[in-house]
ModelCIF file with pLDDT and N, C-alpha, C, O atoms, coordinates in Angstrom:
data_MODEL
#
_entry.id   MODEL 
#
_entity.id                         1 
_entity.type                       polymer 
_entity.pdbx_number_of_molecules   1 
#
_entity_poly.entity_id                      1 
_entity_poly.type                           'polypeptide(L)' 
_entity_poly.nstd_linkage                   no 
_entity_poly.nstd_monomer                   no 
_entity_poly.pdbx_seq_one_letter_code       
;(UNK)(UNK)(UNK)(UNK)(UNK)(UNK)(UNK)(UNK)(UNK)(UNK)(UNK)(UNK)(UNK)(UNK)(UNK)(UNK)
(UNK)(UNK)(UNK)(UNK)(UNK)(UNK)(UNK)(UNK)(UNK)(UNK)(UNK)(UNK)(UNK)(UNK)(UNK)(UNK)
(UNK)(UNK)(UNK)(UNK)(UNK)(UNK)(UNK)(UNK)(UNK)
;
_entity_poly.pdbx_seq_one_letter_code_can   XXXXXXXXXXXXXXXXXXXXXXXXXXXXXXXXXXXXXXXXX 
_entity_poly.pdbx_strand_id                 A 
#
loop_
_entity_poly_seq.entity_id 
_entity_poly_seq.num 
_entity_poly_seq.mon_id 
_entity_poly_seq.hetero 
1 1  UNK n 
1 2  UNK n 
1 3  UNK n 
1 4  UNK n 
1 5  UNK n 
1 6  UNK n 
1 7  UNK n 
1 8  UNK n 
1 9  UNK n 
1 10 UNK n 
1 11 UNK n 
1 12 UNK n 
1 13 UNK n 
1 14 UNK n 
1 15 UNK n 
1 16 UNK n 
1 17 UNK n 
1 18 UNK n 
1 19 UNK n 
1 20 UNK n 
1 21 UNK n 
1 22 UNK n 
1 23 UNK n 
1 24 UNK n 
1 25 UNK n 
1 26 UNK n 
1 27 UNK n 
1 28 UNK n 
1 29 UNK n 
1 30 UNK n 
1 31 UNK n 
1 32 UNK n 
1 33 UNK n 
1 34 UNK n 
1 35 UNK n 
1 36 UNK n 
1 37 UNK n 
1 38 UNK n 
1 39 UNK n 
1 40 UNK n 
1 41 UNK n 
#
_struct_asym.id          A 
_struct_asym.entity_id   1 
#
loop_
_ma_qa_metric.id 
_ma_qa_metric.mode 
_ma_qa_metric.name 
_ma_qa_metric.software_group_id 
_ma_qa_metric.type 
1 global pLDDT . pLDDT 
2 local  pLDDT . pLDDT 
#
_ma_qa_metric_global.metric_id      1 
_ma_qa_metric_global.metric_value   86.68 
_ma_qa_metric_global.model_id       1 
_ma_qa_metric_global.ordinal_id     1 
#
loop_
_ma_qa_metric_local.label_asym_id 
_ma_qa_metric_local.label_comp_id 
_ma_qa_metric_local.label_seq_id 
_ma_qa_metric_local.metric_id 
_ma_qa_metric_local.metric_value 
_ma_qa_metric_local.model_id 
_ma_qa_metric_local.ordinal_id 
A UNK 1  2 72.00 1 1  
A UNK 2  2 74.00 1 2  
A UNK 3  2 71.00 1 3  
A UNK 4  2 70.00 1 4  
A UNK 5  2 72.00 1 5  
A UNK 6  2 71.00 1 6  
A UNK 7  2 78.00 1 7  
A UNK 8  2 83.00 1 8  
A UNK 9  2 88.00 1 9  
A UNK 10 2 90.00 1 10 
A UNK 11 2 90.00 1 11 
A UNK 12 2 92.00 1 12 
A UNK 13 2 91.00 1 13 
A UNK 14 2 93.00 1 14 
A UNK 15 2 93.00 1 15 
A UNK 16 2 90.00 1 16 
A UNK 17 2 92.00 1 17 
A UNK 18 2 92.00 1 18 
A UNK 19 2 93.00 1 19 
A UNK 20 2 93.00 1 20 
A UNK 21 2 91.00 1 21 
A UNK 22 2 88.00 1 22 
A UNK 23 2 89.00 1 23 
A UNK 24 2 88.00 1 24 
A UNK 25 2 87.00 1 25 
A UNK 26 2 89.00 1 26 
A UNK 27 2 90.00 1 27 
A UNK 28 2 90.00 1 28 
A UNK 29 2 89.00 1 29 
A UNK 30 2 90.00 1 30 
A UNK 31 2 91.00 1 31 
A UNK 32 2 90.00 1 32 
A UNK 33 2 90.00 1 33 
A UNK 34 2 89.00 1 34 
A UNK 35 2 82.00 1 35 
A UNK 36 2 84.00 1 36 
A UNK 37 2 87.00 1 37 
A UNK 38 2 90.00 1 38 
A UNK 39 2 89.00 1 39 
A UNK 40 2 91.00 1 40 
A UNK 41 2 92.00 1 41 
#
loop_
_atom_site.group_PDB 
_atom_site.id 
_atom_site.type_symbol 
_atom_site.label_atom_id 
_atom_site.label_alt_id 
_atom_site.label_comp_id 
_atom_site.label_asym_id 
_atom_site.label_entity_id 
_atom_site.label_seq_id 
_atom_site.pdbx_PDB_ins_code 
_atom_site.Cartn_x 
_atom_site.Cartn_y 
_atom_site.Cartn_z 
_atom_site.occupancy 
_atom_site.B_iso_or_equiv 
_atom_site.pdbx_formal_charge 
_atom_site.auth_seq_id 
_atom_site.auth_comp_id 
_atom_site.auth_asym_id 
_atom_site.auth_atom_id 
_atom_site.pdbx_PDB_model_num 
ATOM 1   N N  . UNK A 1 1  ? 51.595 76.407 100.988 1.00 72.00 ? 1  UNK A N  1 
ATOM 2   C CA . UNK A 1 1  ? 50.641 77.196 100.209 1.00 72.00 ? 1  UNK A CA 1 
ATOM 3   C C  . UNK A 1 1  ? 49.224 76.646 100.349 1.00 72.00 ? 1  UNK A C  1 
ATOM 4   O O  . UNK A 1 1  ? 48.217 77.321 100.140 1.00 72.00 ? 1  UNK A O  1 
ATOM 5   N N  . UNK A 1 2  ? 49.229 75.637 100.640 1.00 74.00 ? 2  UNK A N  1 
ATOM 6   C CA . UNK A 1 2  ? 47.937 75.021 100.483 1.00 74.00 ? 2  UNK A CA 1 
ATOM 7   C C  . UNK A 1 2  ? 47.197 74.818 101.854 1.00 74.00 ? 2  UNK A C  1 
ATOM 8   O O  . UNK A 1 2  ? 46.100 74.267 101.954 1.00 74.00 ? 2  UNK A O  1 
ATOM 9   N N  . UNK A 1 3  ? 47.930 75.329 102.902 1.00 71.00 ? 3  UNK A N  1 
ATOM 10  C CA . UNK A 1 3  ? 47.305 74.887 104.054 1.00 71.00 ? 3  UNK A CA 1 
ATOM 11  C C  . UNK A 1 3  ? 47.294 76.674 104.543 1.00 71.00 ? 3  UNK A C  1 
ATOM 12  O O  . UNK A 1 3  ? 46.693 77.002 105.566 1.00 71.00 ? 3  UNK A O  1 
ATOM 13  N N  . UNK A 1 4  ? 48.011 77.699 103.697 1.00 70.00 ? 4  UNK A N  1 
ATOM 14  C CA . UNK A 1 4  ? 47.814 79.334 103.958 1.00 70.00 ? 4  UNK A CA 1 
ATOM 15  C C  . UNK A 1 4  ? 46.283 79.593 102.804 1.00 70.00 ? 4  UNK A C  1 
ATOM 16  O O  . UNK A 1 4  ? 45.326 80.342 102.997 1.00 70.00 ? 4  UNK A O  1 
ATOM 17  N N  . UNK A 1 5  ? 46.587 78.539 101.471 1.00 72.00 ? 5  UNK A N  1 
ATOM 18  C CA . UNK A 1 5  ? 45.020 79.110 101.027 1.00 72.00 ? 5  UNK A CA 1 
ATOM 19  C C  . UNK A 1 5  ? 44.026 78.886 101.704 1.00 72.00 ? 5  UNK A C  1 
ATOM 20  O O  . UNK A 1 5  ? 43.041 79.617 101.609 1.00 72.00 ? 5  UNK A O  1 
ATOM 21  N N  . UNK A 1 6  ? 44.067 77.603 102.717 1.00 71.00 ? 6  UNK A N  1 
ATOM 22  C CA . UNK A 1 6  ? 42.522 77.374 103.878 1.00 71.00 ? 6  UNK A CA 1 
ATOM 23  C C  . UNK A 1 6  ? 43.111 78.161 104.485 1.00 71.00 ? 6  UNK A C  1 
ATOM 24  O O  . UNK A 1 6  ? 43.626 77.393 105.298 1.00 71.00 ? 6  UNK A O  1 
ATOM 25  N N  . UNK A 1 7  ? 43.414 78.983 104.716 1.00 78.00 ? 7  UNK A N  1 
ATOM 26  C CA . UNK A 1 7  ? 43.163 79.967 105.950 1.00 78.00 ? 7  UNK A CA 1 
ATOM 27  C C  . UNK A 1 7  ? 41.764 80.938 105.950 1.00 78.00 ? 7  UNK A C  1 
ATOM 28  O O  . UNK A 1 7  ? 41.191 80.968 104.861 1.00 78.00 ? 7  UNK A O  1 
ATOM 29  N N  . UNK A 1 8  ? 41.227 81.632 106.906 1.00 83.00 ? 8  UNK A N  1 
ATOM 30  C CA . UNK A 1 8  ? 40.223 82.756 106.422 1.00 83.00 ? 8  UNK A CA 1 
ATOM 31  C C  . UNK A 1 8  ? 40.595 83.925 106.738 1.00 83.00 ? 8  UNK A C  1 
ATOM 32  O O  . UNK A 1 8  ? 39.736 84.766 107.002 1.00 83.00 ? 8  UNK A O  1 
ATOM 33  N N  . UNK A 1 9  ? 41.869 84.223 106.781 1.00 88.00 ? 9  UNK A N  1 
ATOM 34  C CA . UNK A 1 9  ? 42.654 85.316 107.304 1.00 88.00 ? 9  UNK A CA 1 
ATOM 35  C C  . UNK A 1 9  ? 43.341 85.962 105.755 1.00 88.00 ? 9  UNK A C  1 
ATOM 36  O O  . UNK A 1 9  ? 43.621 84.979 105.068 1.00 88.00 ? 9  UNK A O  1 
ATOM 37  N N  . UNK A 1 10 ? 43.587 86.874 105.230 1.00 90.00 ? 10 UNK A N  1 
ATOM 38  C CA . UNK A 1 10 ? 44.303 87.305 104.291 1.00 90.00 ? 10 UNK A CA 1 
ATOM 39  C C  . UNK A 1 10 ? 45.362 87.356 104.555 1.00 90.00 ? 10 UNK A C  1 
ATOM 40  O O  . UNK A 1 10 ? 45.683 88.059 105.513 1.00 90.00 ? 10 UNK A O  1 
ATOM 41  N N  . UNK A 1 11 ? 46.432 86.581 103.763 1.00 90.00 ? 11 UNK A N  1 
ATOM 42  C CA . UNK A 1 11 ? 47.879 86.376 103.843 1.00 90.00 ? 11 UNK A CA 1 
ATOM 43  C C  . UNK A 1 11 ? 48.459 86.885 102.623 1.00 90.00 ? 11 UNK A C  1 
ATOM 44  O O  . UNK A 1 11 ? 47.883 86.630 101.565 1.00 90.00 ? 11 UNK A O  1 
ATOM 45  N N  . UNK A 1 12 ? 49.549 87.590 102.622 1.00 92.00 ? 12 UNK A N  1 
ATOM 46  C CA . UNK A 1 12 ? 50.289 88.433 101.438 1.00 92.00 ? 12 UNK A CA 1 
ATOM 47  C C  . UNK A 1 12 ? 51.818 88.593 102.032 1.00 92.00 ? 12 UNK A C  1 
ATOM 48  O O  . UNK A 1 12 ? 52.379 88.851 103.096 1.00 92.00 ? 12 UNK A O  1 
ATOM 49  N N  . UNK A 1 13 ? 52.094 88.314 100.822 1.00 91.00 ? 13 UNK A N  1 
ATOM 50  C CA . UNK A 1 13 ? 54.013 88.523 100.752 1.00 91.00 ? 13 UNK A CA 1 
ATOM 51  C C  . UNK A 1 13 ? 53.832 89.348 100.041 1.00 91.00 ? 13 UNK A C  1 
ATOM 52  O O  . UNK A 1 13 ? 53.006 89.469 99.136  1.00 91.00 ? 13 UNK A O  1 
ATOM 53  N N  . UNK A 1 14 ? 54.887 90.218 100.538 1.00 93.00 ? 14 UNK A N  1 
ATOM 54  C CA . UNK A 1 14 ? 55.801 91.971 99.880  1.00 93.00 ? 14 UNK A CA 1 
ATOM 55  C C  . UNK A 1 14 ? 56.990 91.701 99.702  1.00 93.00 ? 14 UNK A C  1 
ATOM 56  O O  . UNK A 1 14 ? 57.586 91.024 100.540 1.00 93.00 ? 14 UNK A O  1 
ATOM 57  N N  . UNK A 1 15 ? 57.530 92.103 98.725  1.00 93.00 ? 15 UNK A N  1 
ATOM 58  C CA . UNK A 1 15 ? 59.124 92.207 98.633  1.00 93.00 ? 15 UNK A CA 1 
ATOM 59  C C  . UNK A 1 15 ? 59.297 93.618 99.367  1.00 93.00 ? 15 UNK A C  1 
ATOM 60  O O  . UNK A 1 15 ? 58.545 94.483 99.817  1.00 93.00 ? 15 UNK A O  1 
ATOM 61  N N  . UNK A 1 16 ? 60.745 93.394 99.249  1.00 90.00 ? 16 UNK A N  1 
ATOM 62  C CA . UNK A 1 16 ? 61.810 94.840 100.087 1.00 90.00 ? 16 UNK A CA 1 
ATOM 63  C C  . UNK A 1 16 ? 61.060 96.405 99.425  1.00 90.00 ? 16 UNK A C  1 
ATOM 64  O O  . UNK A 1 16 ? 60.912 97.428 100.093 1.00 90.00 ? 16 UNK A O  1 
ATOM 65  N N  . UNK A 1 17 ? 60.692 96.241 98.052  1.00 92.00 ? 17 UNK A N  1 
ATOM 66  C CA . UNK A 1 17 ? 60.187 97.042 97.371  1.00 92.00 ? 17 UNK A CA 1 
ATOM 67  C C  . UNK A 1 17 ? 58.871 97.515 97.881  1.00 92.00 ? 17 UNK A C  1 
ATOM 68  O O  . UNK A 1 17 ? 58.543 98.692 98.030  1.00 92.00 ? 17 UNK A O  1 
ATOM 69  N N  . UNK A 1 18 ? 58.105 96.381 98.150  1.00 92.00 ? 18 UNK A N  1 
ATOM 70  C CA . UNK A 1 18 ? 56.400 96.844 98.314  1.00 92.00 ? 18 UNK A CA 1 
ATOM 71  C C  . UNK A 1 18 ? 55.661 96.417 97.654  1.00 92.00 ? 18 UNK A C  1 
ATOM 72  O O  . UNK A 1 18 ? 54.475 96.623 97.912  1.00 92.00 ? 18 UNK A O  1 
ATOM 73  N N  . UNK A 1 19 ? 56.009 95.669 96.563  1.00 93.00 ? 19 UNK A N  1 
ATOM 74  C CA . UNK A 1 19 ? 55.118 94.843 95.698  1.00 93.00 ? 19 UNK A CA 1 
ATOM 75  C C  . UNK A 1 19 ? 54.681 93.605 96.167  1.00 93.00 ? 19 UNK A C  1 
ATOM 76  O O  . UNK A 1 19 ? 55.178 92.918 97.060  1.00 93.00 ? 19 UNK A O  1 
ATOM 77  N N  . UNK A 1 20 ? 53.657 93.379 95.444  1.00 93.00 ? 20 UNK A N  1 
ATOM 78  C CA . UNK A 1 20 ? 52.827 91.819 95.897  1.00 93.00 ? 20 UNK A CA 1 
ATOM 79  C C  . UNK A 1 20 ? 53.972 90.941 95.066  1.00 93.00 ? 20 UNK A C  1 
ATOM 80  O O  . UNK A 1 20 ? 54.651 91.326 94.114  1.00 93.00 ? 20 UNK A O  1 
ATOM 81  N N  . UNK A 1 21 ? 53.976 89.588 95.749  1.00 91.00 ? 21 UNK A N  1 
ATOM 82  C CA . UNK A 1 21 ? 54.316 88.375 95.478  1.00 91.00 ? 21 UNK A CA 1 
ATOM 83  C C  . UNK A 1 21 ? 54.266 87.203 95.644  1.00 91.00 ? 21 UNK A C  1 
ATOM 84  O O  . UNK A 1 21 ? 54.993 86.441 95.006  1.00 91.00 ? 21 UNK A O  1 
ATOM 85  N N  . UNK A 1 22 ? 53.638 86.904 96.290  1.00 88.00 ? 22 UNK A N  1 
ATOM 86  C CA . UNK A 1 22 ? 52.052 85.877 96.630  1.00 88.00 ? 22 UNK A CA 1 
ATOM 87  C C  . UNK A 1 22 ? 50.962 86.253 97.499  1.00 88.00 ? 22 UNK A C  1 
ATOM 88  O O  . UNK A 1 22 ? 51.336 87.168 98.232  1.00 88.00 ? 22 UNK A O  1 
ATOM 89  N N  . UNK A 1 23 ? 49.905 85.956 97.687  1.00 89.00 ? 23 UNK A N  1 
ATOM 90  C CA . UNK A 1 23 ? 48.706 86.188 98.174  1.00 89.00 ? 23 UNK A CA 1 
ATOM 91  C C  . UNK A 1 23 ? 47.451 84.406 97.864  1.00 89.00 ? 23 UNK A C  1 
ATOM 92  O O  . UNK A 1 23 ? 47.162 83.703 96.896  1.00 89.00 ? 23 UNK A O  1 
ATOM 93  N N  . UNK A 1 24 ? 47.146 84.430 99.192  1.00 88.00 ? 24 UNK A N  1 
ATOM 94  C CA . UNK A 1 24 ? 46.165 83.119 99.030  1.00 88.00 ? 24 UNK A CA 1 
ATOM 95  C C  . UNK A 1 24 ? 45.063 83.835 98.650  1.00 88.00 ? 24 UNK A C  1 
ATOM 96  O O  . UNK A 1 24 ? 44.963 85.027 98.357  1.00 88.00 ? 24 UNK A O  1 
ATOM 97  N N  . UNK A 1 25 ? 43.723 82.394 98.718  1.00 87.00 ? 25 UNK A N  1 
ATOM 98  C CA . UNK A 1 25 ? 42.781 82.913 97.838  1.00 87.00 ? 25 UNK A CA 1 
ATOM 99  C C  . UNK A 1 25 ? 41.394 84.233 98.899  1.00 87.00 ? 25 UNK A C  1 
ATOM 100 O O  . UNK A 1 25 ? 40.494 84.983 98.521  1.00 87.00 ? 25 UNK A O  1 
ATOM 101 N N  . UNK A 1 26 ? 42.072 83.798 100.485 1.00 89.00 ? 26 UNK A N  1 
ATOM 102 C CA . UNK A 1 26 ? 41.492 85.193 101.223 1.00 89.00 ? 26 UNK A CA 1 
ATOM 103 C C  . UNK A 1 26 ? 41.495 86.773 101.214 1.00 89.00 ? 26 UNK A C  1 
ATOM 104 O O  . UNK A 1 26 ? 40.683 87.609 101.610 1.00 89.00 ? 26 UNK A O  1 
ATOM 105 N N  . UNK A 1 27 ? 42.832 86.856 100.557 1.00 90.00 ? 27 UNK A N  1 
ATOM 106 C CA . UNK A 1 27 ? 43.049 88.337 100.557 1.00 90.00 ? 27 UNK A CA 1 
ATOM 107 C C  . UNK A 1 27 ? 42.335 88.541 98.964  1.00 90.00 ? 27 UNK A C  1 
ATOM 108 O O  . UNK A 1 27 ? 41.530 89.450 98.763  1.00 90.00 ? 27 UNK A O  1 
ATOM 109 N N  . UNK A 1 28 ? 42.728 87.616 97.931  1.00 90.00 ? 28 UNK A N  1 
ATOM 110 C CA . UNK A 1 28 ? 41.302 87.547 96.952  1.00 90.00 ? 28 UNK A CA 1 
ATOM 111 C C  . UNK A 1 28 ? 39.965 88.173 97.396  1.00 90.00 ? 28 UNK A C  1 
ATOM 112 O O  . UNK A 1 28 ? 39.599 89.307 97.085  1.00 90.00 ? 28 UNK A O  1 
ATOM 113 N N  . UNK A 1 29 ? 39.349 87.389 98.082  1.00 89.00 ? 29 UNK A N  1 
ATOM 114 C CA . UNK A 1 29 ? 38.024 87.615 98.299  1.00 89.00 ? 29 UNK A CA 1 
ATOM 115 C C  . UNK A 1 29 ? 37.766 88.996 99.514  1.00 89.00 ? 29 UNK A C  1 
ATOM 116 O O  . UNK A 1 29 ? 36.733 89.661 99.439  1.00 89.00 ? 29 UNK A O  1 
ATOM 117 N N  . UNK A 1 30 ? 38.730 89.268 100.491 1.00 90.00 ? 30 UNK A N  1 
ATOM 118 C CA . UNK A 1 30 ? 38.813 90.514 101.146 1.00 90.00 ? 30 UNK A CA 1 
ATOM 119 C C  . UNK A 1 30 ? 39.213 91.489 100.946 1.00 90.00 ? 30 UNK A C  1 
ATOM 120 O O  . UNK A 1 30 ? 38.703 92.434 101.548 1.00 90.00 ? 30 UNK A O  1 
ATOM 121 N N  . UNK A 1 31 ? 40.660 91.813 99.716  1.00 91.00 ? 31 UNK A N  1 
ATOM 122 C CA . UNK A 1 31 ? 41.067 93.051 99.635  1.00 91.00 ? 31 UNK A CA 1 
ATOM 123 C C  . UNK A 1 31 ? 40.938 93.114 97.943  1.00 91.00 ? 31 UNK A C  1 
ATOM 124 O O  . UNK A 1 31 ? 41.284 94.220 97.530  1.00 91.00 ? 31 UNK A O  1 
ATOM 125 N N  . UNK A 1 32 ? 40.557 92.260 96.968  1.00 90.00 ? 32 UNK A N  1 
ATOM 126 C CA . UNK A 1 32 ? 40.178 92.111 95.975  1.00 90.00 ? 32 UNK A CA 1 
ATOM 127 C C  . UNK A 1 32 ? 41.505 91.937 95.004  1.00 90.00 ? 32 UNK A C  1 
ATOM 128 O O  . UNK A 1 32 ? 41.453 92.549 93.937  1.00 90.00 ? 32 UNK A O  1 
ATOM 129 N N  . UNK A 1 33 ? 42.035 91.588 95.127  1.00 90.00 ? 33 UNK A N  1 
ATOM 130 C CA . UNK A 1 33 ? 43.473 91.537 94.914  1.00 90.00 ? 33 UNK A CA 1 
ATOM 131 C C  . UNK A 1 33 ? 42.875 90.201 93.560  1.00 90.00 ? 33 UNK A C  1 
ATOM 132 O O  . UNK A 1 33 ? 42.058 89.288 93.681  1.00 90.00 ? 33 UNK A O  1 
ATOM 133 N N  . UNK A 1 34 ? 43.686 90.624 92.399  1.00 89.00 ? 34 UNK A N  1 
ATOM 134 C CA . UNK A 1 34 ? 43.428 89.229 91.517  1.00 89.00 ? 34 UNK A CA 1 
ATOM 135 C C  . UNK A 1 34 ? 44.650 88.578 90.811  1.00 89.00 ? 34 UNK A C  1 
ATOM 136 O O  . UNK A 1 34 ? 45.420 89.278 90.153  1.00 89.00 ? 34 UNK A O  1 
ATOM 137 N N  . UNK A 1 35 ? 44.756 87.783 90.892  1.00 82.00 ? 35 UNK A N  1 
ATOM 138 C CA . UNK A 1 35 ? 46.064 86.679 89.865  1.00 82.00 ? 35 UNK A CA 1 
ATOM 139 C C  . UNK A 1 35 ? 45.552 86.402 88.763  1.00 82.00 ? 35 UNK A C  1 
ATOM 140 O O  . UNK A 1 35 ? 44.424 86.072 88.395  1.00 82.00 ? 35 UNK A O  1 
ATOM 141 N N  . UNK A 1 36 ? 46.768 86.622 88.154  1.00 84.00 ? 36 UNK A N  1 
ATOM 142 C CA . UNK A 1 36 ? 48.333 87.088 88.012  1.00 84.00 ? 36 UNK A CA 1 
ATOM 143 C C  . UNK A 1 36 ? 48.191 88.712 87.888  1.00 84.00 ? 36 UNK A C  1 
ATOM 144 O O  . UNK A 1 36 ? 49.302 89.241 87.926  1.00 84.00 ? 36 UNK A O  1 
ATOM 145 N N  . UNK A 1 37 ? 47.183 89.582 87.759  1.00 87.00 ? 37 UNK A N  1 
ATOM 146 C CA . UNK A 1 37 ? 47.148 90.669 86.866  1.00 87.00 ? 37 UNK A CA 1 
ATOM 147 C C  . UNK A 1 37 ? 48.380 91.590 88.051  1.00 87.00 ? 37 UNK A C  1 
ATOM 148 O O  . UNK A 1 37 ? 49.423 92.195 87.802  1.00 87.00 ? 37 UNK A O  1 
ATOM 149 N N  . UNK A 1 38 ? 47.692 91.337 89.277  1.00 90.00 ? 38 UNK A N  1 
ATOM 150 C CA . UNK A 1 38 ? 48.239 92.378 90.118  1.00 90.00 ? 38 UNK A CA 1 
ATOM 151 C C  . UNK A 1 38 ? 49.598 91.737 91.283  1.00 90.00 ? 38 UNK A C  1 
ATOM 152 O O  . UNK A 1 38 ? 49.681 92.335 92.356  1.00 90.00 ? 38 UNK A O  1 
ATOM 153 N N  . UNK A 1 39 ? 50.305 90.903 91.102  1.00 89.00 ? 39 UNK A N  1 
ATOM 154 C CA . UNK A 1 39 ? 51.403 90.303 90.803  1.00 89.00 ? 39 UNK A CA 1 
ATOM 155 C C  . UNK A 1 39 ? 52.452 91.886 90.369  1.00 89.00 ? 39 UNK A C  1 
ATOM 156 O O  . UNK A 1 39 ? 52.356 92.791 89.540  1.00 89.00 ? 39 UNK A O  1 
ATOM 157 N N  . UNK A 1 40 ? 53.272 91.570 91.315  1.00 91.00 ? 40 UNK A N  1 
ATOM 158 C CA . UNK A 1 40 ? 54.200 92.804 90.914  1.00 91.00 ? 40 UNK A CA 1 
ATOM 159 C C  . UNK A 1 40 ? 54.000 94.634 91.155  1.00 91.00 ? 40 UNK A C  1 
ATOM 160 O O  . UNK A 1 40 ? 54.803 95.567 91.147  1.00 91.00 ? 40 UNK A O  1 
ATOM 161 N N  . UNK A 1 41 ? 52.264 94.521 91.394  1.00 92.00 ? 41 UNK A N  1 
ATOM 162 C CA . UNK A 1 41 ? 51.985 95.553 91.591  1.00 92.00 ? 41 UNK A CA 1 
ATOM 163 C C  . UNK A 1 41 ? 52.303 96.368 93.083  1.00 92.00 ? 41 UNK A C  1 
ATOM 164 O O  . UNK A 1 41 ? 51.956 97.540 93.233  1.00 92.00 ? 41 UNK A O  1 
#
């Protein structure tokens, strides 16, 4: 986790479903994505 949050690439896990279930702090700042709210979404 800590070597995907230095990344400058946006990284995101989906479950089978389609929901978010982790995301580092790039896809934060690129697709605006925020923790915890949108978690599950």
């Amino acid at each position: 986790q800590a070597s995907t949050a230095a990344l400058s690439d946006a990284v995101v896990m989906i479950d089978s479903k389609g929901k978010l279930e982790w995301w580092n702090h790039a896809a934060e700042r690129m697709l605006g994505l925020r923790a915890p709210d949108d978690s599950g979404q």
